[in-house]
Protein backbone atom coordinates (compact mmCIF):
# COMPACT_ATOMS: atom_id res chain seq x y z
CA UNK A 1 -6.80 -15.01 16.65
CA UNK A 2 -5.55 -11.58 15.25
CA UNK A 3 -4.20 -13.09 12.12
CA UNK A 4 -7.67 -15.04 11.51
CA UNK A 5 -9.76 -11.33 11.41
CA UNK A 6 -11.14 -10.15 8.63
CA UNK A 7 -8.45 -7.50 8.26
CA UNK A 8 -5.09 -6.36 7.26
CA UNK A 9 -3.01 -6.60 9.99
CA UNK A 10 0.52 -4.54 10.72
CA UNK A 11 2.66 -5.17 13.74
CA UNK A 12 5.12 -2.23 14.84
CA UNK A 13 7.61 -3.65 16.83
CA UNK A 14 9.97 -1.50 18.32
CA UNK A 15 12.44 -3.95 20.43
CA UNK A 16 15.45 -6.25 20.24
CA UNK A 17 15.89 -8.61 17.18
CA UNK A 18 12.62 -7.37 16.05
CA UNK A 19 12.43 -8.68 12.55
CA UNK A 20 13.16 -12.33 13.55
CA UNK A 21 8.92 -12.32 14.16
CA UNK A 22 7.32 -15.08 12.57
CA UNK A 23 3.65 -15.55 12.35
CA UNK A 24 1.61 -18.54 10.51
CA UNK A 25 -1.54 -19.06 9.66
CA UNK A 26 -3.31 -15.91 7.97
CA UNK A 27 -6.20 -16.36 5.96
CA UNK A 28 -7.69 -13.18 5.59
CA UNK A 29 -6.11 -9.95 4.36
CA UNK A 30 -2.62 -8.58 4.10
CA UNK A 31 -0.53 -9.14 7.12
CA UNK A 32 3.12 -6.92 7.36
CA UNK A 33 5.70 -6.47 9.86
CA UNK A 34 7.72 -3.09 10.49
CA UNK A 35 10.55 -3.68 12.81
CA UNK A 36 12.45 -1.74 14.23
CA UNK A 37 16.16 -3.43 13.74
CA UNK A 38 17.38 -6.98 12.13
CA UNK A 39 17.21 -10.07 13.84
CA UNK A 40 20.09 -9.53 14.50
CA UNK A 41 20.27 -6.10 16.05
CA UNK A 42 19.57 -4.79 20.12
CA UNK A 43 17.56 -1.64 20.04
CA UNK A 44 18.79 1.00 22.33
CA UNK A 45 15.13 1.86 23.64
CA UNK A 46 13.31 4.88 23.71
CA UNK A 47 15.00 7.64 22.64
CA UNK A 48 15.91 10.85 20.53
CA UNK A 49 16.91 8.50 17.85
CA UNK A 50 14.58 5.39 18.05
CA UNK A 51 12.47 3.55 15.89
CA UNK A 52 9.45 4.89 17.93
CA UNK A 53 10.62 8.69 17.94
CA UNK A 54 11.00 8.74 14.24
CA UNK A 55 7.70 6.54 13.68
CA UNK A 56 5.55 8.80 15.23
CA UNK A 57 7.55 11.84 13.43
CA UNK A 58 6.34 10.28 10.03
CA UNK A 59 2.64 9.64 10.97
CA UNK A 60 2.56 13.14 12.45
CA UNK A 61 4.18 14.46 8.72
CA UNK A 62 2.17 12.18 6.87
CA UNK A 63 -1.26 12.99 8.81
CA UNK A 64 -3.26 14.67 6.04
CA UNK A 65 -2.63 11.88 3.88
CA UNK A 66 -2.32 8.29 3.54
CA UNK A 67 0.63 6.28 2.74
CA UNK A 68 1.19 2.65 2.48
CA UNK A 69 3.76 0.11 4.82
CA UNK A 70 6.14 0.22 2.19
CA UNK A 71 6.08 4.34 1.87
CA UNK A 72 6.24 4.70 5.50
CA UNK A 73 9.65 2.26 5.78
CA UNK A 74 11.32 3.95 3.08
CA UNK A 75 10.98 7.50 4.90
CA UNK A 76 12.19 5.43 8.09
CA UNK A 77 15.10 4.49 6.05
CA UNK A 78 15.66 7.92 5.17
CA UNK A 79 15.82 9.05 8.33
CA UNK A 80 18.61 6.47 9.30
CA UNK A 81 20.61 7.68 6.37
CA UNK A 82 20.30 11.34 8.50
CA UNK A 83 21.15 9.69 11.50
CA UNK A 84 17.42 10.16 12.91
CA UNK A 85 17.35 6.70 13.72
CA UNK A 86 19.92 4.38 14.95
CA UNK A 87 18.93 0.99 13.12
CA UNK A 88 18.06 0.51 9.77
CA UNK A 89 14.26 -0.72 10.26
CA UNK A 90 12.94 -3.62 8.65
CA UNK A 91 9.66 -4.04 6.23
CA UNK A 92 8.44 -7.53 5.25
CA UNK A 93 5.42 -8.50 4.24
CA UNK A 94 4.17 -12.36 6.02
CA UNK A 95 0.87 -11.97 3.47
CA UNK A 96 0.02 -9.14 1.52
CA UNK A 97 -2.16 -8.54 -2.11
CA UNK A 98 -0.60 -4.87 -1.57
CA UNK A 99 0.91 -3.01 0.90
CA UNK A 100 -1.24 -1.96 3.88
CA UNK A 101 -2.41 1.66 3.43
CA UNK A 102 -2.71 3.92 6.31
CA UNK A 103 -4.67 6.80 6.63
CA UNK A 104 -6.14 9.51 8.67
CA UNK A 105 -9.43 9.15 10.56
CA UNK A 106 -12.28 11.07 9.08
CA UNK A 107 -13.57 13.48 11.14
CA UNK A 108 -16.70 12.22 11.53
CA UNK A 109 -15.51 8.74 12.90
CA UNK A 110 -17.14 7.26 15.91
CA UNK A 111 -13.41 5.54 16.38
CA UNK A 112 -11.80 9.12 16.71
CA UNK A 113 -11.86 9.29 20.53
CA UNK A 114 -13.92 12.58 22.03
CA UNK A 115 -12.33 15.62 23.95
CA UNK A 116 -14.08 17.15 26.65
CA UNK A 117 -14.47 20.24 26.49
């Protein structure tokens, strides 16, 4: 059903042989995986050096601006090369015009969720 939205659509996986995914039938939109390792990899889990750790250390950097799929892997890959992360993640796209751009929620979003204050 996810695939058949009106949407692009980007899993993040972050687990063993992560990039051995494979997903059919997408009509609509660009679909991408980022994985954490290779098929043929075992991820070591949460950690300092994880796919997760060093995810959410981009999209923290990157939070004033957007960046595509594509951007966002290569900075992963980076961060392997600095031993940040312990596998070298994976970027394919399954269906995709371009790459998938991600960006900050405006501030005036109704999907930004509400602090109480």
């Amino acid at each position: 059903m996810l695939l058949r939205c009106q949407a692009d659509v980007l899993f993040l996986l972050d687990c063993c042989y992560a990039s051995s995914v494979g997903t059919r039938g997408a009509s609509y939109g660009s679909v991408e995986v980022l994985a954490a390792c290779s098929m043929e990899d075992v991820t070591g889990g949460v950690h300092n050096n994880s796919f997760t750790r060093g995810l959410i250390a981009e999209l923290r950097d990157g939070a004033k601006k957007s960046l595509t799929t594509w951007e966002l892997n290569g900075r992963l890959v980076v961060q392997k090369g600095l031993n940040k992360i312990l596998y070298t993640p994976r970027h394919f796209p399954i269906r995709a015009a371009a790459s998938i751009e991600l960006s900050p929620l405006r501030s005036d979003s109704k999907l930004r969720p509400e602090h109480d204050t």
